[in-house]
Protein backbone atom coordinates (compact mmCIF):
# COMPACT_ATOMS: atom_id res chain seq x y z
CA UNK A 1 33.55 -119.67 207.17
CA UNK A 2 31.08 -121.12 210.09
CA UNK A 3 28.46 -120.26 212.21
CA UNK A 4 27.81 -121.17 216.06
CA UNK A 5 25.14 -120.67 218.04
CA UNK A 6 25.60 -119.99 221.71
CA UNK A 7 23.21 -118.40 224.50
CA UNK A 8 20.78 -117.94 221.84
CA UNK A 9 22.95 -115.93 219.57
CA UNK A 10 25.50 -116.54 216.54
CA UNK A 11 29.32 -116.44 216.23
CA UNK A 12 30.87 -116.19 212.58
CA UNK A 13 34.32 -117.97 212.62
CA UNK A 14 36.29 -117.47 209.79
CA UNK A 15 39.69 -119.03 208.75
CA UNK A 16 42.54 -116.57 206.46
CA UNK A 17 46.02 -117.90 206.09
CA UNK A 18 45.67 -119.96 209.39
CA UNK A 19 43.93 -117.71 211.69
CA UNK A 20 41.02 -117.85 212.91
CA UNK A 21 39.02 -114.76 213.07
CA UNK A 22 35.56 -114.40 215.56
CA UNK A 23 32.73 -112.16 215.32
CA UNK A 24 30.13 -111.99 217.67
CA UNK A 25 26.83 -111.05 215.53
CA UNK A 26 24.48 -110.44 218.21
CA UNK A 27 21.02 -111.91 216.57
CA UNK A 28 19.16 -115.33 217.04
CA UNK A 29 18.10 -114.99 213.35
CA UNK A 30 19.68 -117.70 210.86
CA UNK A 31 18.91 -115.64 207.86
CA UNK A 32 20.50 -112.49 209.39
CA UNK A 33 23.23 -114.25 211.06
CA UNK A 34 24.05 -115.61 207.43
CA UNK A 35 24.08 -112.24 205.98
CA UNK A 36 26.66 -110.66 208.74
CA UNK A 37 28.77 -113.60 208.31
CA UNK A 38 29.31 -112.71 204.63
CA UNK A 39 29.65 -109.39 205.20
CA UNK A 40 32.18 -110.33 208.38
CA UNK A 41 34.32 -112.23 205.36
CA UNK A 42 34.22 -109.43 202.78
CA UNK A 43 35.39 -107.36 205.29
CA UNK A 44 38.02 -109.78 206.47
CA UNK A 45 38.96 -109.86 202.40
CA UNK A 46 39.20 -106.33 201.83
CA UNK A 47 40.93 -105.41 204.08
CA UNK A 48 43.67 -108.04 203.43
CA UNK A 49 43.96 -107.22 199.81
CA UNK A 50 42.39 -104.04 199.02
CA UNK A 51 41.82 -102.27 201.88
CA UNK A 52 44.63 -102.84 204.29
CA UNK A 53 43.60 -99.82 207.01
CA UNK A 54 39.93 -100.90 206.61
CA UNK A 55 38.70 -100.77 210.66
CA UNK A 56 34.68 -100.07 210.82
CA UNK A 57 34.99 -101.45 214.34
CA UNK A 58 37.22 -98.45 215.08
CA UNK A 59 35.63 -96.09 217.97
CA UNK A 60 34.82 -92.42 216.78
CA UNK A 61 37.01 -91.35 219.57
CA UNK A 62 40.19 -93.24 218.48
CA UNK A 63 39.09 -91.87 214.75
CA UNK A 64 38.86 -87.99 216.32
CA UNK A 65 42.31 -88.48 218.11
CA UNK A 66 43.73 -89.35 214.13
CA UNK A 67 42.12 -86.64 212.82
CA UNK A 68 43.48 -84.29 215.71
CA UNK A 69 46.67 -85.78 215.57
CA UNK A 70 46.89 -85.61 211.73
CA UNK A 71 46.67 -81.53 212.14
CA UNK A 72 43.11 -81.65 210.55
CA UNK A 73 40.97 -80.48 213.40
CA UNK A 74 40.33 -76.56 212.93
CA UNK A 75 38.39 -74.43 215.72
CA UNK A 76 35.50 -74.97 214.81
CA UNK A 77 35.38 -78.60 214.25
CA UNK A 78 36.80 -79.30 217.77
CA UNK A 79 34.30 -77.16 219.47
CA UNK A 80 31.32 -79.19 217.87
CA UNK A 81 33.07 -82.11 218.90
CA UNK A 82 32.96 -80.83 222.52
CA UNK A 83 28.99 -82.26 222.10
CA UNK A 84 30.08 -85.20 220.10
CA UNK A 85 32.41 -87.23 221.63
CA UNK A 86 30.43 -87.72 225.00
CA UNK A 87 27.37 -89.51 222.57
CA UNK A 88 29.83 -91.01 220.50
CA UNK A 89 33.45 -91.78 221.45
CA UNK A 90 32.67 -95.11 222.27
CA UNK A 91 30.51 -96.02 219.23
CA UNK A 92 32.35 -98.14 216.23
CA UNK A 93 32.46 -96.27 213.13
CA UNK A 94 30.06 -98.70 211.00
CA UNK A 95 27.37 -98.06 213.98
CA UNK A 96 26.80 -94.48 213.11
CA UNK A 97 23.92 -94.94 211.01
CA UNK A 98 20.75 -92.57 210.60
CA UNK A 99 18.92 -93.98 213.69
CA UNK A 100 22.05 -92.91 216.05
CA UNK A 101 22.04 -89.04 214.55
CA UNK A 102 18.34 -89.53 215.68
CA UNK A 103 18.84 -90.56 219.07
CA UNK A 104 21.32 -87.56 219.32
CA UNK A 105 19.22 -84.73 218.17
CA UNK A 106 16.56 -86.49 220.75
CA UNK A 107 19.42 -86.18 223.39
CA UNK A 108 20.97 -82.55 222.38
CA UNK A 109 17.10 -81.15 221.78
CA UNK A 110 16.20 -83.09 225.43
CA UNK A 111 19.15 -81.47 227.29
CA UNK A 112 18.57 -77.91 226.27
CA UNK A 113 16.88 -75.70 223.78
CA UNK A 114 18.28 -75.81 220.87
CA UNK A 115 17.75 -74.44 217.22
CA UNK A 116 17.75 -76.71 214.76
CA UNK A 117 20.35 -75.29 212.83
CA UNK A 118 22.51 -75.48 215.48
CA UNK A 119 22.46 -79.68 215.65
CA UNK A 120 22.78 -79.33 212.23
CA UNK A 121 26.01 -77.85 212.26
CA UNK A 122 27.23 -80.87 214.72
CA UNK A 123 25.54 -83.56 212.37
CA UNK A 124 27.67 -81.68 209.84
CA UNK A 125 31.21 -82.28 211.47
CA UNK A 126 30.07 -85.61 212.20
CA UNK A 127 29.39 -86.31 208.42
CA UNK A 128 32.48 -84.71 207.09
CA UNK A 129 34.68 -87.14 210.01
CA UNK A 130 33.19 -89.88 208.69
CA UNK A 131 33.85 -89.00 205.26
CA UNK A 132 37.47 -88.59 206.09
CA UNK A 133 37.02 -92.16 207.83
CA UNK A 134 36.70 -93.33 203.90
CA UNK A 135 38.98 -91.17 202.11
CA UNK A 136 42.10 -92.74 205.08
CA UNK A 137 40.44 -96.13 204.31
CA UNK A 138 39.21 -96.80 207.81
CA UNK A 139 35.98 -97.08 205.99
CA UNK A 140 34.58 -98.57 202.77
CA UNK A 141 31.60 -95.84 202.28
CA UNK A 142 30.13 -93.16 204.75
CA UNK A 143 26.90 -94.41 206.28
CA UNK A 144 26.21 -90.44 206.75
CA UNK A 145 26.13 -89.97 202.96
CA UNK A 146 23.03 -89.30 202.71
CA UNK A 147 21.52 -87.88 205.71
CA UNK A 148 19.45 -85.09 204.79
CA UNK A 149 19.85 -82.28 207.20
CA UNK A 150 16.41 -80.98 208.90
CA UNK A 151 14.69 -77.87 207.39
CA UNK A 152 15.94 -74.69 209.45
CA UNK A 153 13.51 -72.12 210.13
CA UNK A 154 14.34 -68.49 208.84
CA UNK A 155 15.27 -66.10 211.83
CA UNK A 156 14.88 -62.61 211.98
CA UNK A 157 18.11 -60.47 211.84
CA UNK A 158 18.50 -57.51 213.80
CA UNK A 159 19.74 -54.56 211.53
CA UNK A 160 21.72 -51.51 213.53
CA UNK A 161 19.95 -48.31 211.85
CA UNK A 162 21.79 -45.25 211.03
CA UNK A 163 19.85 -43.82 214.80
CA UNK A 164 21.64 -46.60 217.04
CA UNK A 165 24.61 -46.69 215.32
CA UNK A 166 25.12 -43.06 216.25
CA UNK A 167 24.28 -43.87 219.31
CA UNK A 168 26.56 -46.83 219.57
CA UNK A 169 29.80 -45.39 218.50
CA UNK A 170 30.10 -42.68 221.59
CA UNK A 171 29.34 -45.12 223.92
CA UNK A 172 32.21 -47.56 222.48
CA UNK A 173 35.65 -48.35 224.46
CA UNK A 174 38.12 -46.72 222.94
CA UNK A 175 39.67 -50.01 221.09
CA UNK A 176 36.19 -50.92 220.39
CA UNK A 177 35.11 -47.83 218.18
CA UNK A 178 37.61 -48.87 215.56
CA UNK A 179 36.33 -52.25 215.78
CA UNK A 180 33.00 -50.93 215.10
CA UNK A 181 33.42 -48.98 212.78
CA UNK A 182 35.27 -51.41 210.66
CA UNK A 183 32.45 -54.27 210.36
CA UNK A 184 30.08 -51.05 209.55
CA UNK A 185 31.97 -49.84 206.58
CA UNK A 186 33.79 -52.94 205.45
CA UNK A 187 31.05 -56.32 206.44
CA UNK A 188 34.10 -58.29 207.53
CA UNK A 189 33.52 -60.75 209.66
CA UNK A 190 34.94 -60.65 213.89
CA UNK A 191 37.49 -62.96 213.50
CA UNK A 192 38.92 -61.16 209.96
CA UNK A 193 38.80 -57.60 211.93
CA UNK A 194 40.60 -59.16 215.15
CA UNK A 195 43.06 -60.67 212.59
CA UNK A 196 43.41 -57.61 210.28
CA UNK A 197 47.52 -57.00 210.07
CA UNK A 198 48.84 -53.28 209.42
CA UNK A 199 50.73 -54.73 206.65
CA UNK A 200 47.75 -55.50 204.53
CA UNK A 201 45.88 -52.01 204.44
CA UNK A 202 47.46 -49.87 201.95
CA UNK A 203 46.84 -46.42 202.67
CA UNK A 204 48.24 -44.94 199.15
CA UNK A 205 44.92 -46.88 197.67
CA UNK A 206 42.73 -46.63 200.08
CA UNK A 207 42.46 -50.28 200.26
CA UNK A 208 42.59 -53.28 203.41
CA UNK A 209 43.26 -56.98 202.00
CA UNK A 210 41.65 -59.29 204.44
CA UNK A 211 44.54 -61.42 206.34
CA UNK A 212 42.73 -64.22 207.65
CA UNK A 213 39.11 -65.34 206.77
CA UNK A 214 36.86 -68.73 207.67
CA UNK A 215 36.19 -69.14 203.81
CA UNK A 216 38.67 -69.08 200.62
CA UNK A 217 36.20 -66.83 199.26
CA UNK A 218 36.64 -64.45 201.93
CA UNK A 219 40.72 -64.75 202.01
CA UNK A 220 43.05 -61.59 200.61
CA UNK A 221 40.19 -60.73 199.22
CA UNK A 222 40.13 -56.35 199.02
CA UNK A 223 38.09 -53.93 200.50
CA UNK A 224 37.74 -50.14 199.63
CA UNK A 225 38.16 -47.98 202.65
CA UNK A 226 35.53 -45.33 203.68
CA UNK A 227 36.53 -42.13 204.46
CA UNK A 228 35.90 -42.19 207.79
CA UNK A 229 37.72 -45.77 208.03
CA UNK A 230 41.02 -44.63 206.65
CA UNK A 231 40.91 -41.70 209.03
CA UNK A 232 40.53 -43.60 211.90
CA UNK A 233 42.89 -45.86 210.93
CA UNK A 234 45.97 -43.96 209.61
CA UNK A 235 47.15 -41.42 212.72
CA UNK A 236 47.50 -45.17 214.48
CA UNK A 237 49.35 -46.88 211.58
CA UNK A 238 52.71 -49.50 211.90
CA UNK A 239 54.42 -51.05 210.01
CA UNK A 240 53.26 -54.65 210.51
CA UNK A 241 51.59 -56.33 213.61
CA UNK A 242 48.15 -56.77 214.32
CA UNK A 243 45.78 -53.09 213.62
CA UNK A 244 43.38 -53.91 216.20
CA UNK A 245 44.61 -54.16 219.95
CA UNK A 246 44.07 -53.33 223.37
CA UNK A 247 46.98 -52.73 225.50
CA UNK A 248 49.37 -53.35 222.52
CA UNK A 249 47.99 -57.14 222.83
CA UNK A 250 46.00 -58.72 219.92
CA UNK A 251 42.32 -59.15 220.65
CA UNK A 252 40.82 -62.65 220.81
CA UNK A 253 37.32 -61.94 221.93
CA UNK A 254 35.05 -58.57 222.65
CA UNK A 255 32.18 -60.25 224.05
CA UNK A 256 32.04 -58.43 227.09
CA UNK A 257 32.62 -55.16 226.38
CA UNK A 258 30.29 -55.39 223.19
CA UNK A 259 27.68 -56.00 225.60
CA UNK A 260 28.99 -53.10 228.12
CA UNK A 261 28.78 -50.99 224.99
CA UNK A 262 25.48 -51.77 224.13
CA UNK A 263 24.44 -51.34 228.08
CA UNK A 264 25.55 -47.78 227.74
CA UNK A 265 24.46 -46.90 224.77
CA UNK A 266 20.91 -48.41 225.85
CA UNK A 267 20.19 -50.31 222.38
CA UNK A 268 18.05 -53.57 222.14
CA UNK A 269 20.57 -57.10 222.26
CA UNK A 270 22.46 -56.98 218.83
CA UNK A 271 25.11 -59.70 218.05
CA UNK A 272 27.90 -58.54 216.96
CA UNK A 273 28.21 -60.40 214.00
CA UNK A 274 24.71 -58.56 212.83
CA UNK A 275 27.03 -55.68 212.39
CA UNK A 276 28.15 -57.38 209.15
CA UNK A 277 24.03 -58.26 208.07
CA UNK A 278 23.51 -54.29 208.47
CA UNK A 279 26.59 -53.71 205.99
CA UNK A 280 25.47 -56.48 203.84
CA UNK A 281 21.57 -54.10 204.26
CA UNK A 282 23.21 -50.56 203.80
CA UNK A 283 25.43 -52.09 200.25
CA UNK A 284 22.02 -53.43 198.89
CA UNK A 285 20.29 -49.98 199.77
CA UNK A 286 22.84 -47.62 198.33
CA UNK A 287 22.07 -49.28 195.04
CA UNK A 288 24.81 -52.18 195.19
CA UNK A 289 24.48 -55.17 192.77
CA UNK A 290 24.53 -58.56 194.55
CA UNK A 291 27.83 -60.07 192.40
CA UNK A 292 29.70 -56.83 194.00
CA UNK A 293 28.39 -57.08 197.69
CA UNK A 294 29.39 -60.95 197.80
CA UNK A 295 32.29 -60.11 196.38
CA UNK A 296 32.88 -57.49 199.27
CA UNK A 297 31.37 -59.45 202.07
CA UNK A 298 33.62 -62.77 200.87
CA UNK A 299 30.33 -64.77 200.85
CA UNK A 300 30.80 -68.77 200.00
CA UNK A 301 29.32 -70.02 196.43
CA UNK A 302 26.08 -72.10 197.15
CA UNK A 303 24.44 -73.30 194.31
CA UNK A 304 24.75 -73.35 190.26
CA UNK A 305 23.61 -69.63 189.71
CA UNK A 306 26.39 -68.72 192.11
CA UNK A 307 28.98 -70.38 190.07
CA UNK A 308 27.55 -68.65 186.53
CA UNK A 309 27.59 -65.38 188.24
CA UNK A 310 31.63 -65.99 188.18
CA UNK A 311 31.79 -65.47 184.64
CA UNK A 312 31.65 -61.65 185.48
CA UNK A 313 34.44 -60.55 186.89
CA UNK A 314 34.04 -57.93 189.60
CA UNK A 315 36.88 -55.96 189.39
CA UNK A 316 38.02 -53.09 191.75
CA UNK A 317 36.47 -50.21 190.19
CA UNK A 318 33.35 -51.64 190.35
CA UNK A 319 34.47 -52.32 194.18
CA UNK A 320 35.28 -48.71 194.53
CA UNK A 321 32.03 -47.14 193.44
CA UNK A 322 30.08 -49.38 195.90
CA UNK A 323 32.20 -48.13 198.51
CA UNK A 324 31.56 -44.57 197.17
CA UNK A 325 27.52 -45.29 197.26
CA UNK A 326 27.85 -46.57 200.44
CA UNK A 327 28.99 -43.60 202.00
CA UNK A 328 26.93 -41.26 199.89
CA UNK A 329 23.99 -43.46 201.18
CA UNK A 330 25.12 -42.89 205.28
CA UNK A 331 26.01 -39.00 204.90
CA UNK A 332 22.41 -38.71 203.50
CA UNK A 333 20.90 -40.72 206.43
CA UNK A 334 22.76 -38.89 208.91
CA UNK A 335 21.94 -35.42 207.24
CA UNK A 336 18.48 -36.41 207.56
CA UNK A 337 18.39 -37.36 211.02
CA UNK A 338 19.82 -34.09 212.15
CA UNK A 339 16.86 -32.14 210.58
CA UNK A 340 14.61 -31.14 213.98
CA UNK A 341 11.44 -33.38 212.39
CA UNK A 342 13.56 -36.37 210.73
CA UNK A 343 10.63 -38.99 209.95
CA UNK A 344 11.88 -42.55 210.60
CA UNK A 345 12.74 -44.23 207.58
CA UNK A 346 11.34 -48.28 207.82
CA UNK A 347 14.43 -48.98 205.18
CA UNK A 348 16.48 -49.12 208.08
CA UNK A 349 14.74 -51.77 209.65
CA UNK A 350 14.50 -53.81 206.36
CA UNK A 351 15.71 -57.74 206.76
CA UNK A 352 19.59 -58.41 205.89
CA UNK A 353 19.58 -59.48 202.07
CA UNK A 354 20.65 -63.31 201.16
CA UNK A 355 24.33 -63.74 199.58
């Protein structure tokens, strides 16, 4: 092991079975030069005899392209890489310290306006790469580890009262109104409605088992069907194939005409995921106990009261009378809007409850 100084900066050299290996450190500092040259041999050691795939000077592109190529990447983590790579596809793994996720929330922050909790959700991917990085031995320990993610203000959520949702509904496509009506009564997510498969709604029970969801909590999980639900759905039943569709063709997206819907209907902007916040709002209204509506809505376990809420079993009958409360809950609203001097009632406006 030896150190040369050229142009004002070291060089570690070090010697395993006959080869040399070179290292340019990049500091005019002895005492730090000394330091990277023992960490240049560790590395050089582990990776002969502990480590063998150990490569911190690997790229984060070259280590996305693995992770692609191993079949790892879902949706979701290659669209957040769509703002990742250009910052960091050249950068060698063991670079991507807390000072670089600094400089990128500077440069994502700089380029647009952002929410917070949207870099976040980038810093996240980039953390959970990185940890991936260690478990295939590219790295030693994730330099990420302990990045603490910034606080993330509380938005409002829009809630669709009983008023726009009647008004909503008429002014629905055709293939929407099912659509609709589905995150209304059931909380499911988009993506688990536009995935929903006729073979997983049983009629005979009155229940829909969720085909395809984000979360394991959220997977097969069942869902009691309204009355109104199972009507829609039954004159247009099959025998297997996808239950939502336009043209006969599975739906991948209803952004646009969600928005031509709410043009006609003349409502305020709603997302449509806040469809399944005003289900999550009606369950808790109609009386619903939180273990039952995260067991409906297929909400993820977050912390340690979460997991001791487990112990009690929600089972479907307890499923069922939700459901039931639910719908006595809506015919009541709607009764009372069609009286000639209905009051408005502010519970309809009341803030989505936390899983």
């Amino acid at each position: 092991m030896a150190l040369f100084k050229r142009g004002g900066t070291f060089t570690s050299y070090v010697w395993m079975a006959g080869v040399r290996h070179s290292k340019a450190l990049h500091t005019g500092n002895r005492r730090m030069a000394e330091q990277l040259d023992r960490q240049h041999k560790e590395g050089l050691l582990m990776r002969q005899y502990q480590a063998p795939k150990l490569n911190p000077e690997m790229e984060f592109g070259e280590l996305v392209a693995t992770f692609i190529a191993e079949g790892m990447a879902k949706p979701y983590t290659c669209d957040r890489l769509k703002h990742l790579l250009p910052f960091f596809e050249h950068v060698p793994l063991h670079r991507i310290d807390k000072a670089a996720v600094r400089r990128y929330r500077q440069q994502r922050h700089a380029a647009s306006e952002l929410k917070v909790a949207t870099v976040n959700r980038d810093v996240s991917v980039l953390r959970r790469l990185l940890y991936w990085a260690v478990e295939e031995g590219y790295l030693v320990a994730n330099p990420l580890a302990r990045l603490r993610m910034e606080r993330e203000r509380r938005t409002k959520r829009p809630i669709l009262s009983v008023r726009e949702e009647l008004e909503l509904l008429p002014a629905a496509s055709a293939h929407l109104y099912g659509i609709v009506l589905c995150a209304l009564d059931t909380g499911m997510r988009r993506g688990e409605i536009l995935g929903q498969m006729w073979e997983d709604i049983d009629f005979d029970n009155g229940l829909l088992y969720v085909s395809t969801s984000k979360t394991p909590e959220g997977e097969a999980r069942e869902i009691p069907l309204t009355e109104r639900l199972a009507s829609w759905l039954y004159p247009k039943r099959k025998a297997n194939g996808p239950a939502f569709t336009f043209g006969g063709e599975a739906l991948r997206e209803i952004k646009r005409t969600w928005q031509a819907t709410l043009r006609r209907a003349k409502l305020r902007h709603f997302r449509f995921h806040d469809l399944r916040h005003t289900a999550n709002t009606r369950l808790r209204l109609a009386g619903v106990m939180q273990e039952v509506r995260r067991e409906l809505m297929g909400h993820t376990l977050r912390d340690s009261r979460d997991v001791n809420d487990t112990y009690g079993v929600i089972g479907l009958p307890e499923k069922y009378d939700a459901i039931r409360k639910l719908e006595v809950w809506h015919i009541a609203q709607v009764h009372r809007l069609a009286q000639p001097t209905a009051p408005v009632d502010p519970q309809e406006t009341l803030p989505a409850a936390q899983p």
